[in-house]
PDB file of N, CA and C in Angstrom:
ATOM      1  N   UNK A   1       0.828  -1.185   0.000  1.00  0.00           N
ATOM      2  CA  UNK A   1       0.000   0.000   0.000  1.00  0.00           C
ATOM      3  C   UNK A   1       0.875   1.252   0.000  1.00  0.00           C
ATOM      4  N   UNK A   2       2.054   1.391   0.493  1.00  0.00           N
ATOM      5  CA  UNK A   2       2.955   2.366   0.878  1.00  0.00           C
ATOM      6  C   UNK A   2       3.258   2.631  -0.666  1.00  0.00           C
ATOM      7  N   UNK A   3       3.550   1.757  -1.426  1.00  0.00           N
ATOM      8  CA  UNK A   3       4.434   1.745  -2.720  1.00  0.00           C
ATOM      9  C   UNK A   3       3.246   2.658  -3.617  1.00  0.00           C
ATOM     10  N   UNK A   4       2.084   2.002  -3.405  1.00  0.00           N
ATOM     11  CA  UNK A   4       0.943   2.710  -3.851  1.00  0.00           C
ATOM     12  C   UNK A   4       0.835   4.021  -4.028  1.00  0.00           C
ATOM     13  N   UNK A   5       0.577   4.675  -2.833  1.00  0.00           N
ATOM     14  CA  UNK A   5       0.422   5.883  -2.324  1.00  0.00           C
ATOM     15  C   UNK A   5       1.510   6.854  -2.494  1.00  0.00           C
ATOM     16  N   UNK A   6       3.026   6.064  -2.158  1.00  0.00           N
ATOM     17  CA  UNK A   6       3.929   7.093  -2.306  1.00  0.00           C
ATOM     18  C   UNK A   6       4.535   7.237  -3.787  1.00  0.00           C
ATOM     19  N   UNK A   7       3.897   6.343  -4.938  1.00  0.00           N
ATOM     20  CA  UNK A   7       4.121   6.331  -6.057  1.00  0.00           C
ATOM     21  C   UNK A   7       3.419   7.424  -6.925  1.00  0.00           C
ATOM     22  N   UNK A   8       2.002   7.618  -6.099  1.00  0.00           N
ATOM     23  CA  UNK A   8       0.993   8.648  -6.940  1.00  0.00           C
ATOM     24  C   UNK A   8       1.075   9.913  -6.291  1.00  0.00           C
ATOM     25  N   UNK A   9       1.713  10.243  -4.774  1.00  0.00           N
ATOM     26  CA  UNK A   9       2.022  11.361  -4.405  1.00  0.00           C
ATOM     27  C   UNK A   9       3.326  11.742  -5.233  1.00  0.00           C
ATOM     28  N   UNK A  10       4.069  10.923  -5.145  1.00  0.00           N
ATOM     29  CA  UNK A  10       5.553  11.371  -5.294  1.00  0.00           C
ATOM     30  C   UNK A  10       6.031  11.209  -7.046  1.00  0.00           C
ATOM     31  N   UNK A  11       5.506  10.972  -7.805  1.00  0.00           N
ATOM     32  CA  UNK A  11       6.408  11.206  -9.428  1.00  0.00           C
ATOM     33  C   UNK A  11       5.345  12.914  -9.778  1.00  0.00           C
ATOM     34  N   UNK A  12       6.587  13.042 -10.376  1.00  0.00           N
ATOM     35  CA  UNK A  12       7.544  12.727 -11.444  1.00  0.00           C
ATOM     36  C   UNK A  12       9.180  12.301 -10.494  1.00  0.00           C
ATOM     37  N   UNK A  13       8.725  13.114  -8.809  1.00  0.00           N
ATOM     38  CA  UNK A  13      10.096  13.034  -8.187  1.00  0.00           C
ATOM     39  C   UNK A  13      10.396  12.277  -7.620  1.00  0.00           C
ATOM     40  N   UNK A  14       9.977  11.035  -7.527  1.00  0.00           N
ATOM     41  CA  UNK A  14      10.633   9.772  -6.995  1.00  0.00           C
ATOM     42  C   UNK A  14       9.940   8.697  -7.230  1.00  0.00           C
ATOM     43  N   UNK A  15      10.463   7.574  -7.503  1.00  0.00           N
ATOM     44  CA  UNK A  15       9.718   6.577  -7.480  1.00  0.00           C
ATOM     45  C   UNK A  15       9.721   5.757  -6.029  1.00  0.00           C
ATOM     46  N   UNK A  16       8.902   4.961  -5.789  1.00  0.00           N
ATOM     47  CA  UNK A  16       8.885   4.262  -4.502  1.00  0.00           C
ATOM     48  C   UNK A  16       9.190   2.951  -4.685  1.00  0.00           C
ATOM     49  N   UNK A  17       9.558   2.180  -3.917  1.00  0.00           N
ATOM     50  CA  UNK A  17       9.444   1.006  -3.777  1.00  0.00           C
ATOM     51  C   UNK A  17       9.214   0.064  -2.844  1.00  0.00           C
ATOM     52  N   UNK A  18       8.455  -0.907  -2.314  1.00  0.00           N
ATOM     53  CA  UNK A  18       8.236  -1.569  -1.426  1.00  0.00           C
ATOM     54  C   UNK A  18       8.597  -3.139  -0.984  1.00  0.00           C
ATOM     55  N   UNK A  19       9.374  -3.146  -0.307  1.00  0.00           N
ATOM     56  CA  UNK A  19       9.711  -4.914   0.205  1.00  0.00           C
ATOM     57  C   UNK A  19       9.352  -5.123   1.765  1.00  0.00           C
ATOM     58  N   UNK A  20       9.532  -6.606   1.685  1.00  0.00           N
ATOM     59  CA  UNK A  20       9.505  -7.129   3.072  1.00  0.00           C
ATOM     60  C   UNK A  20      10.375  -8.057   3.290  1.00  0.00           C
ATOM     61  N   UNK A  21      10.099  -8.846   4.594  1.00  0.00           N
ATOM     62  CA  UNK A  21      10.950  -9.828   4.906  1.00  0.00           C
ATOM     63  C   UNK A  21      10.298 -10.753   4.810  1.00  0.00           C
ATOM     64  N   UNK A  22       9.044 -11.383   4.593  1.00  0.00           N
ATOM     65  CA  UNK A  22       8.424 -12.115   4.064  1.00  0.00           C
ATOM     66  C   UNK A  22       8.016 -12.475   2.879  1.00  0.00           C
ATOM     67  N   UNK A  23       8.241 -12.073   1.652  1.00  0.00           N
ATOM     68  CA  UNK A  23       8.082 -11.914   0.426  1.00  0.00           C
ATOM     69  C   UNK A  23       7.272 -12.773   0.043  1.00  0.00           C
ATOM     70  N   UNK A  24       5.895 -12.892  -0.295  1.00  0.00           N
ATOM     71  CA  UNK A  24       4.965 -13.964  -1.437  1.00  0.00           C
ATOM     72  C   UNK A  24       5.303 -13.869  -2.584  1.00  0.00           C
ATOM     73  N   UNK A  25       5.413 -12.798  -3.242  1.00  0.00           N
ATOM     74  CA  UNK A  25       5.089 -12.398  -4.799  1.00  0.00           C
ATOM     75  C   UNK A  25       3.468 -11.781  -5.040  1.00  0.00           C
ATOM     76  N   UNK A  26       2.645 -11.775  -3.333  1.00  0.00           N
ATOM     77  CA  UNK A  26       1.355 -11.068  -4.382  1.00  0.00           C
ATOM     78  C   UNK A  26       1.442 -10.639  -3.164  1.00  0.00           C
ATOM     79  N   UNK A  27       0.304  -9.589  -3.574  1.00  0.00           N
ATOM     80  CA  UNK A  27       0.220  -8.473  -2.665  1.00  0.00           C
ATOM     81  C   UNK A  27      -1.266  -9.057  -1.861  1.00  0.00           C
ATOM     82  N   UNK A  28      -1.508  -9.202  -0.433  1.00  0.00           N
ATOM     83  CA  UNK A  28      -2.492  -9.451  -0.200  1.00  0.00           C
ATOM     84  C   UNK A  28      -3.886  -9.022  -0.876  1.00  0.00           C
ATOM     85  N   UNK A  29      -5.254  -9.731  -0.919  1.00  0.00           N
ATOM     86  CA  UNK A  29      -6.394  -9.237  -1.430  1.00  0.00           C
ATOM     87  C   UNK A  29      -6.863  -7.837  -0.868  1.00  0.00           C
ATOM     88  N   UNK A  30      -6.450  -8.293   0.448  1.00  0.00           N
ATOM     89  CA  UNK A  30      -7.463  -6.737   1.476  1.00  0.00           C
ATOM     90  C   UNK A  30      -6.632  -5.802   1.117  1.00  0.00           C
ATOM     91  N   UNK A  31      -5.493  -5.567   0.773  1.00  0.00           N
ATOM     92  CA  UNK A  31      -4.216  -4.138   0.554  1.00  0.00           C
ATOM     93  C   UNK A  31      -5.099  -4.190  -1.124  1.00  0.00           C
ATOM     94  N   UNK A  32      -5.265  -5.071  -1.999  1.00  0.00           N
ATOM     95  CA  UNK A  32      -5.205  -4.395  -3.532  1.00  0.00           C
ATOM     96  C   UNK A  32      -6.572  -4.148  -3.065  1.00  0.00           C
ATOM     97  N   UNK A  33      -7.451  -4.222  -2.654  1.00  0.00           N
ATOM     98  CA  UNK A  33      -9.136  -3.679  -2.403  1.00  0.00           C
ATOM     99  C   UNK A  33      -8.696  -2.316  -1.949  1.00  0.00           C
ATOM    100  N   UNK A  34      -8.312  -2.427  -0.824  1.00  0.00           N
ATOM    101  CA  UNK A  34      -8.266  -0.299  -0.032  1.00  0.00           C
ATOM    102  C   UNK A  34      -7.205   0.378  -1.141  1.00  0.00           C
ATOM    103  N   UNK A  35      -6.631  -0.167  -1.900  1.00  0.00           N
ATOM    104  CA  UNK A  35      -5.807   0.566  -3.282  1.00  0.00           C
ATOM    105  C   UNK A  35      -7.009   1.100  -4.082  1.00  0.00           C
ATOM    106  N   UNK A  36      -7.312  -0.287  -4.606  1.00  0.00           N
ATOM    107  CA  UNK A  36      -8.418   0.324  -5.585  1.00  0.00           C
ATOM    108  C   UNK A  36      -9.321   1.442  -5.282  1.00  0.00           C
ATOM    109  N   UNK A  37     -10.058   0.900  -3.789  1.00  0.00           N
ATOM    110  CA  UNK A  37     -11.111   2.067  -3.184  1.00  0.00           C
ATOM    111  C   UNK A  37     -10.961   3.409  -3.114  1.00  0.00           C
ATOM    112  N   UNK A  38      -9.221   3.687  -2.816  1.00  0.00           N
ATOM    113  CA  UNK A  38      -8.383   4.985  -3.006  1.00  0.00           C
ATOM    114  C   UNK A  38      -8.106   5.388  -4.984  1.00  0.00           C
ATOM    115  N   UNK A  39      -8.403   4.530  -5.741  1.00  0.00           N
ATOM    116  CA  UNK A  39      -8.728   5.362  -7.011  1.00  0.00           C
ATOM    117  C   UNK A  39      -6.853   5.162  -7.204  1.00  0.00           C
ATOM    118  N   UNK A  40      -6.357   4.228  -6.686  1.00  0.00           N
ATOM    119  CA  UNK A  40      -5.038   4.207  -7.126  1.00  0.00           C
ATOM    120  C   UNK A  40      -4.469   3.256  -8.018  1.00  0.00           C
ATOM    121  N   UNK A  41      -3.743   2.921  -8.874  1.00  0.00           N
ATOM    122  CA  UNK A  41      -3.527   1.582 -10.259  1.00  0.00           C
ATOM    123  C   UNK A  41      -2.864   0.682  -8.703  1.00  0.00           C
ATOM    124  N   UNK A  42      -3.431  -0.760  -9.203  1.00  0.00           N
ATOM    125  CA  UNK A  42      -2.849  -1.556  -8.727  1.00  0.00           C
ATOM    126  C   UNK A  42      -1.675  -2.540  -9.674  1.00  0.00           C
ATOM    127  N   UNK A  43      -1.746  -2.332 -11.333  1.00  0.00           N
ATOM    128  CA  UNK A  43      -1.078  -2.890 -11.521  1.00  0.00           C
ATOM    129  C   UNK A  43       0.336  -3.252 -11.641  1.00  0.00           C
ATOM    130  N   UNK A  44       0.674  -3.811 -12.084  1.00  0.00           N
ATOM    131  CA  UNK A  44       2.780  -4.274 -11.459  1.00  0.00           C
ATOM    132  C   UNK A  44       2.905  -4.331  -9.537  1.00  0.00           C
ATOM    133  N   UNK A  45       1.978  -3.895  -9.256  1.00  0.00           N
ATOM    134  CA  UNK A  45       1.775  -4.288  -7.696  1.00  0.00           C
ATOM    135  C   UNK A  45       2.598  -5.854  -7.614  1.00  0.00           C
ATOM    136  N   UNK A  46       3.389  -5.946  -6.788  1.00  0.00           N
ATOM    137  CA  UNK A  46       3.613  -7.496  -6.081  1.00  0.00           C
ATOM    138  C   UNK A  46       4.869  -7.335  -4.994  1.00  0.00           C
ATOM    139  N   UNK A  47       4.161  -8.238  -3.716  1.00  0.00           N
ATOM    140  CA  UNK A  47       5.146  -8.359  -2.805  1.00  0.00           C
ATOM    141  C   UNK A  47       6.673  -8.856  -3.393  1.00  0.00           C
ATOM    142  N   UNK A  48       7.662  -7.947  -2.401  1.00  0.00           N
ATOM    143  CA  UNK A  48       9.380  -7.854  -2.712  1.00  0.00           C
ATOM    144  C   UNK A  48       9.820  -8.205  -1.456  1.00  0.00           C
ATOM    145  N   UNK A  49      11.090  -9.236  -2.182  1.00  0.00           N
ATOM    146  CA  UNK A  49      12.176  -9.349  -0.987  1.00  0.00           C
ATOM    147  C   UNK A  49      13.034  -8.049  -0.987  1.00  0.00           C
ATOM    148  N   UNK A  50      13.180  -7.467   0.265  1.00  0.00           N
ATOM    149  CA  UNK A  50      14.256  -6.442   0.705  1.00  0.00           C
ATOM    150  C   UNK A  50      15.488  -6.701  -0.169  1.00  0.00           C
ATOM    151  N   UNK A  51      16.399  -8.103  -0.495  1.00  0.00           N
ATOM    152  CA  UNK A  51      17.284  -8.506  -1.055  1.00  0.00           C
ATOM    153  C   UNK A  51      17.118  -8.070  -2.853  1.00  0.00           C
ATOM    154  N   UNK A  52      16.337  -7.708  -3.288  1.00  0.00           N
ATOM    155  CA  UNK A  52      16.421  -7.476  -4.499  1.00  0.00           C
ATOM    156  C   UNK A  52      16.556  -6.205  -4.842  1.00  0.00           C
ATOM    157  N   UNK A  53      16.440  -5.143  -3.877  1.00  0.00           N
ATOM    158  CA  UNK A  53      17.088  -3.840  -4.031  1.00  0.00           C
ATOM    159  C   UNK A  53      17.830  -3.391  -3.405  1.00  0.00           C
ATOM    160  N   UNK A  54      19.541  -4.719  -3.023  1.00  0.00           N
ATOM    161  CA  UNK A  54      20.397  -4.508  -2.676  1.00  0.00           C
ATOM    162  C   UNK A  54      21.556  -3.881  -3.894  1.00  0.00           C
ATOM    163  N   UNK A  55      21.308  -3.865  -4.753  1.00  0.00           N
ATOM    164  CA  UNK A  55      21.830  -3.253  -6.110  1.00  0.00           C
ATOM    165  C   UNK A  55      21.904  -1.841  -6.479  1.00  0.00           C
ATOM    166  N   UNK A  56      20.906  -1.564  -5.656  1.00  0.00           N
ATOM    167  CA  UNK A  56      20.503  -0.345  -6.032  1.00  0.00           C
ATOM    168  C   UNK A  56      21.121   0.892  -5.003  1.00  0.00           C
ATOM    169  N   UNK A  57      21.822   2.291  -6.054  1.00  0.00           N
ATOM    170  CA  UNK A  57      21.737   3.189  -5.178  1.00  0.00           C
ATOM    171  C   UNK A  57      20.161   3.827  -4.781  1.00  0.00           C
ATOM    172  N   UNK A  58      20.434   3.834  -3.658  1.00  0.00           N
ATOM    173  CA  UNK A  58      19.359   4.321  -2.173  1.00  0.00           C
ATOM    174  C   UNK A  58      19.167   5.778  -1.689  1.00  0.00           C
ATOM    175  N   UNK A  59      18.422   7.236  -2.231  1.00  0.00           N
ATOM    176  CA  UNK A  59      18.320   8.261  -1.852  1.00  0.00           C
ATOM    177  C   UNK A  59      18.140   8.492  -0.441  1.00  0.00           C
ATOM    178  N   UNK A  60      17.259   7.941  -0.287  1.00  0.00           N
ATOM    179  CA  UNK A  60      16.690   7.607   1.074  1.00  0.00           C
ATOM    180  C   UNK A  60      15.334   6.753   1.305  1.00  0.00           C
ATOM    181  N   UNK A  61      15.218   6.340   2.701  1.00  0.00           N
ATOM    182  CA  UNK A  61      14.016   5.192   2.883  1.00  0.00           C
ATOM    183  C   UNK A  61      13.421   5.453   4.300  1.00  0.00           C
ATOM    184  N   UNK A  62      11.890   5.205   4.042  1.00  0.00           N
ATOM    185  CA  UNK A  62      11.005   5.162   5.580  1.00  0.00           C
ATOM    186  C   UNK A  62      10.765   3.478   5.370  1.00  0.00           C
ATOM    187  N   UNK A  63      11.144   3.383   7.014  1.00  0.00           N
ATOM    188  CA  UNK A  63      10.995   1.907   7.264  1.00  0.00           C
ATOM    189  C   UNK A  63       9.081   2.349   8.057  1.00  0.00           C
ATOM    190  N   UNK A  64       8.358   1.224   7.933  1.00  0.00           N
ATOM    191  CA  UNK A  64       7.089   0.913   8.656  1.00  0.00           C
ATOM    192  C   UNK A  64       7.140  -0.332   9.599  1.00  0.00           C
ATOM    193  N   UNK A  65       6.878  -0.511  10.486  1.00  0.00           N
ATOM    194  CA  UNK A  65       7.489  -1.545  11.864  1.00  0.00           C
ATOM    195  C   UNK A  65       5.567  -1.932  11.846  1.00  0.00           C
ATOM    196  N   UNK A  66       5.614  -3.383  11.844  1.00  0.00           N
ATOM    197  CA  UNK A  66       3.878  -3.530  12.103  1.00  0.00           C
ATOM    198  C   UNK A  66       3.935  -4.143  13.251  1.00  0.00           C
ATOM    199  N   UNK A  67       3.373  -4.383  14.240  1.00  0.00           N
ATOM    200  CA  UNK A  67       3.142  -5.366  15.407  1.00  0.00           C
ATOM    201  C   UNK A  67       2.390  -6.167  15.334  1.00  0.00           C
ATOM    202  N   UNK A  68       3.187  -7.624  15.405  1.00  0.00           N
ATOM    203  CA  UNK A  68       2.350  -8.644  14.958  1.00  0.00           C
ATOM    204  C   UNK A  68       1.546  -9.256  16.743  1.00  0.00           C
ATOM    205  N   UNK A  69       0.691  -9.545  16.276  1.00  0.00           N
ATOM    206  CA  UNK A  69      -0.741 -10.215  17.284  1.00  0.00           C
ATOM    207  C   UNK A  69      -0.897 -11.337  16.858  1.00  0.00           C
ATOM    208  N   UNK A  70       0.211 -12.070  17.781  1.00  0.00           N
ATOM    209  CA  UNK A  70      -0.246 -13.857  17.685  1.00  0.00           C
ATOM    210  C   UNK A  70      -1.465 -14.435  18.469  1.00  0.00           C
TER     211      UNK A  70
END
């Protein structure tokens, strides 16, 4: 959702990108629903390993910390 949002606030001046440490390859159902509902493209959407934009120079990054409830 982050990648979402900070993709349609932020170009032409930055692009965003989003990973985790869990990586599926899809983006949960309930995140592409509150995308859509927000009028935002979901497509090329898909969950990322952190490891695949170790290549990359890095401007800068906001980390999001979730608390998980077992």
């Amino acid at each position: 959702m982050a990648e979402a949002i900070m993709n349609h606030k932020g170009r032409p001046n930055f692009t965003a990108y989003s990973a985790g440490s869990q990586a599926t390859g899809k983006v949960r159902p309930e995140a592409i629903k509150l995308i859509q509902k927000a009028g935002l493209p979901t497509d090329n959407l898909r969950s990322k390993d952190g490891d695949e934009f170790a290549r990359f120079a890095v401007w800068g990054f906001f980390t999001v910390d979730a608390l998980r409830i077992a």
